[in-house]
C-alpha atoms as a PDB file:
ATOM      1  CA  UNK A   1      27.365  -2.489 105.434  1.00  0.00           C
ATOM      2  CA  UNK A   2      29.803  -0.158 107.804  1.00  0.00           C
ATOM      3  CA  UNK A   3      30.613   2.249 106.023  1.00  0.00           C
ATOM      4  CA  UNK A   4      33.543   3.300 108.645  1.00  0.00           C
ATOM      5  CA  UNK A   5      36.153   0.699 108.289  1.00  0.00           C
ATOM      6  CA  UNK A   6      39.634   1.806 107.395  1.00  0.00           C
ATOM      7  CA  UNK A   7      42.008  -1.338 107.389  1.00  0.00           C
ATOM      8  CA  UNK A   8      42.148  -4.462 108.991  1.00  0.00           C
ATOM      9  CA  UNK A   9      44.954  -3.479 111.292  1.00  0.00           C
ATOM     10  CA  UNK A  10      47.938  -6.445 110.993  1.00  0.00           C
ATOM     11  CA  UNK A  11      50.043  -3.977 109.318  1.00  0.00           C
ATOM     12  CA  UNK A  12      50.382  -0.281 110.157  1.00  0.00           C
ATOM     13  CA  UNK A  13      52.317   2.427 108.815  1.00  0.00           C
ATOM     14  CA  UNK A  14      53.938   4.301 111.284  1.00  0.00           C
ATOM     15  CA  UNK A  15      56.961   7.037 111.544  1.00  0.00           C
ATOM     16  CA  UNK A  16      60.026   5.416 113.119  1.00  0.00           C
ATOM     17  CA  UNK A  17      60.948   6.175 116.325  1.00  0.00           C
ATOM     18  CA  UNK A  18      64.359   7.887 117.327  1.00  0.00           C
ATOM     19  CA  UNK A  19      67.813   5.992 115.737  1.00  0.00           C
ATOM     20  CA  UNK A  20      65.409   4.190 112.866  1.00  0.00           C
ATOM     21  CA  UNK A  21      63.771   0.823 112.828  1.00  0.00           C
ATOM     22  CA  UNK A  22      65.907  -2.806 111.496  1.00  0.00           C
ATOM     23  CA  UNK A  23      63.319  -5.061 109.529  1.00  0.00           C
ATOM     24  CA  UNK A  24      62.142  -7.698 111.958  1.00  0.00           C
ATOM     25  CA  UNK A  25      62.848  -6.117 115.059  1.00  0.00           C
ATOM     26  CA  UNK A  26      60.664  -5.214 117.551  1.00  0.00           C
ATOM     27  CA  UNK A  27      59.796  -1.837 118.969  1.00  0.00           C
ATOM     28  CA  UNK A  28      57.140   0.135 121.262  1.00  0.00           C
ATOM     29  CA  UNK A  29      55.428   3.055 119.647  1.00  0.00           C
ATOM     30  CA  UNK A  30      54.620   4.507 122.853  1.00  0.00           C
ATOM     31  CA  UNK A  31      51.964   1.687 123.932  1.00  0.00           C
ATOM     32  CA  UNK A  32      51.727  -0.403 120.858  1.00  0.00           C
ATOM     33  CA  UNK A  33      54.198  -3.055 119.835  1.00  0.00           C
ATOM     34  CA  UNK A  34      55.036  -3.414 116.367  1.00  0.00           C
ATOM     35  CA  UNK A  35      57.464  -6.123 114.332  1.00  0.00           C
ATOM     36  CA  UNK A  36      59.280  -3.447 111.736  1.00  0.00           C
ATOM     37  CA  UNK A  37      59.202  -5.454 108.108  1.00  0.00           C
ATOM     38  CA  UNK A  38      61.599  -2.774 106.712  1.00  0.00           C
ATOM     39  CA  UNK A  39      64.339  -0.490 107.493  1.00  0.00           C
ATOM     40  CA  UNK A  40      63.721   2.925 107.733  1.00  0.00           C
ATOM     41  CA  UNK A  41      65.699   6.001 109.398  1.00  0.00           C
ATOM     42  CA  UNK A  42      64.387   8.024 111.974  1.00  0.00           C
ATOM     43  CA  UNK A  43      60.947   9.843 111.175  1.00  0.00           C
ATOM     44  CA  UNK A  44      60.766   7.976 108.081  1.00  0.00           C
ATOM     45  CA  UNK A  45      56.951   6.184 107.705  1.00  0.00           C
ATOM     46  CA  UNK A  46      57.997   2.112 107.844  1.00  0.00           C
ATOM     47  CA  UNK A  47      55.504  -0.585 107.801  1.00  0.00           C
ATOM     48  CA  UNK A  48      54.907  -2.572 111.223  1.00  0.00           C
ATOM     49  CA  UNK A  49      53.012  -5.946 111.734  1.00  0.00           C
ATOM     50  CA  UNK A  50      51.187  -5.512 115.247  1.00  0.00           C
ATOM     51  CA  UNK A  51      49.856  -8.854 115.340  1.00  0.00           C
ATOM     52  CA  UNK A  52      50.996 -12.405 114.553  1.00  0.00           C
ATOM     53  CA  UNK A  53      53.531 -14.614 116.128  1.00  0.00           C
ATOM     54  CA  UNK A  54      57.030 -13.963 115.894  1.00  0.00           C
ATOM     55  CA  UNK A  55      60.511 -14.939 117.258  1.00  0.00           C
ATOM     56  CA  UNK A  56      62.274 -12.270 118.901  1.00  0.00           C
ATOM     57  CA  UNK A  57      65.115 -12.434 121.851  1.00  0.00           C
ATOM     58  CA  UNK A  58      63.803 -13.187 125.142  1.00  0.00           C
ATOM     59  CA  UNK A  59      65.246 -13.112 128.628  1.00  0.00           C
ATOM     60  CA  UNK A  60      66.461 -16.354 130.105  1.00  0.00           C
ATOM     61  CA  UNK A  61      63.844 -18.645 131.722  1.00  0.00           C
ATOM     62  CA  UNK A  62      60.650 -17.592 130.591  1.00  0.00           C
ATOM     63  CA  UNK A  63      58.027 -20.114 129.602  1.00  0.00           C
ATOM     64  CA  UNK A  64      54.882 -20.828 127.037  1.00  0.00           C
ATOM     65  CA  UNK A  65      52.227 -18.661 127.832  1.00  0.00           C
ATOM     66  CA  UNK A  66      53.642 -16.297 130.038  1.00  0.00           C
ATOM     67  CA  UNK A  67      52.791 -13.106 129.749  1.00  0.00           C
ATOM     68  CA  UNK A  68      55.526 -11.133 128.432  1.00  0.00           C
ATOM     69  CA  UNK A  69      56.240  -6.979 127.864  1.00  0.00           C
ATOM     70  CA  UNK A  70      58.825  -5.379 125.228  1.00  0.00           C
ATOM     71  CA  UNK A  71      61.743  -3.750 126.439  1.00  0.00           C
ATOM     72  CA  UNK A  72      64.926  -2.680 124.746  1.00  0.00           C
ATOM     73  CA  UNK A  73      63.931  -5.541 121.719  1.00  0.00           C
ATOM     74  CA  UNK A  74      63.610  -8.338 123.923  1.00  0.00           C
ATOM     75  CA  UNK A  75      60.782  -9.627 125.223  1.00  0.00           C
ATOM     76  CA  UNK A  76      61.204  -9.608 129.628  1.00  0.00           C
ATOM     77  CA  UNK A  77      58.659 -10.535 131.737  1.00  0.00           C
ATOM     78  CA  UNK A  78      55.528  -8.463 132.261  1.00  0.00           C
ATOM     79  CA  UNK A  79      55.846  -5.726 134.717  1.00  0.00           C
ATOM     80  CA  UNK A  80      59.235  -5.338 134.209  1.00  0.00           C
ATOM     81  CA  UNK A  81      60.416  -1.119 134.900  1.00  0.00           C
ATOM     82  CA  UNK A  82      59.917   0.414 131.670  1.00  0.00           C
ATOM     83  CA  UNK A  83      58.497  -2.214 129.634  1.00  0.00           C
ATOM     84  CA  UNK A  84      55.457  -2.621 127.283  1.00  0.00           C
ATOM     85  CA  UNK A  85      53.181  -5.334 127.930  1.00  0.00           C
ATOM     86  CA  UNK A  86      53.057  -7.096 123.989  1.00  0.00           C
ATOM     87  CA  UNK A  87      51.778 -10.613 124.350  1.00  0.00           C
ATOM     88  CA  UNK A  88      52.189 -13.976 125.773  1.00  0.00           C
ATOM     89  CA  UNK A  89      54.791 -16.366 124.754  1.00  0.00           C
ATOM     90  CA  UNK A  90      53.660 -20.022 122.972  1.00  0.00           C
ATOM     91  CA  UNK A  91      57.307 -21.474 122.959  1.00  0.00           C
ATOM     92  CA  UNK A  92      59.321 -21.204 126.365  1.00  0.00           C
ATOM     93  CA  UNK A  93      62.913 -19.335 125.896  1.00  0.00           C
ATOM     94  CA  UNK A  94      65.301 -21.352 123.970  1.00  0.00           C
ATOM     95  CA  UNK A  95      68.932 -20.072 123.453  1.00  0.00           C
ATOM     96  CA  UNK A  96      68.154 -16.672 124.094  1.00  0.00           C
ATOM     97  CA  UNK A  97      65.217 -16.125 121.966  1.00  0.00           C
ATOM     98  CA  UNK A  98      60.845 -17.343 122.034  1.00  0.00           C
ATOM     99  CA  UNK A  99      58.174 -17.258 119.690  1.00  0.00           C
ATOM    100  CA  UNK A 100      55.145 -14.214 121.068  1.00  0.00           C
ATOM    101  CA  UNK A 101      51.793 -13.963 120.079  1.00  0.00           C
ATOM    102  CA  UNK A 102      51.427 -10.244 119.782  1.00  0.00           C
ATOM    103  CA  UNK A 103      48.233  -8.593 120.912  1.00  0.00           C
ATOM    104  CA  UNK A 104      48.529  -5.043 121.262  1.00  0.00           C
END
């Protein structure tokens, strides 16, 4: 048996990034996109699911399975300035928000 595993990876502990993390929001840590699943203030370790699917705003029009990318919270479409790429979408946009299959 491996005798180098550490954790199965779903759920990471992380510091939170600048102005603090909102339980079930979703944020870049530089490249890797995490759902928080606490509050925490800035610098403070908070827990972060980086797989799984979730339902997060999303910008107008997008569909199931495209590719999307994290930007400001929302999910945009991938290759949008400044973004990070996060998953692929399984609902299309509904009211303002989608269900993502994260894979960082």
């Amino acid at each position: 048996m491996a005798k180098n595993f550490v954790q199965d990876g779903d759920v990471l502990t992380l510091a939170a990034p600048a102005g603090g993390v909102v339980s079930g929001t979703a944020y870049a840590i530089g490249q890797l996109v995490v759902v928080a699943l606490e509050d925490a203030a800035a610098g403070q370790p908070f827990q972060g699911h980086a797989v799984g699917i979730w339902q997060l705003p999303c910008a107008t029009g997008l569909t199931a399975g495209a590719k999307v990318s994290l930007l400001d919270g929302g999910l945009v479409a991938d290759g949008t300035a400044s973004s990070v790429p996060c998953g692929k979408l399984v609902t299309a946009e509904s009211g303002g928000f989608a269900n993502v299959r994260l894979s960082n």
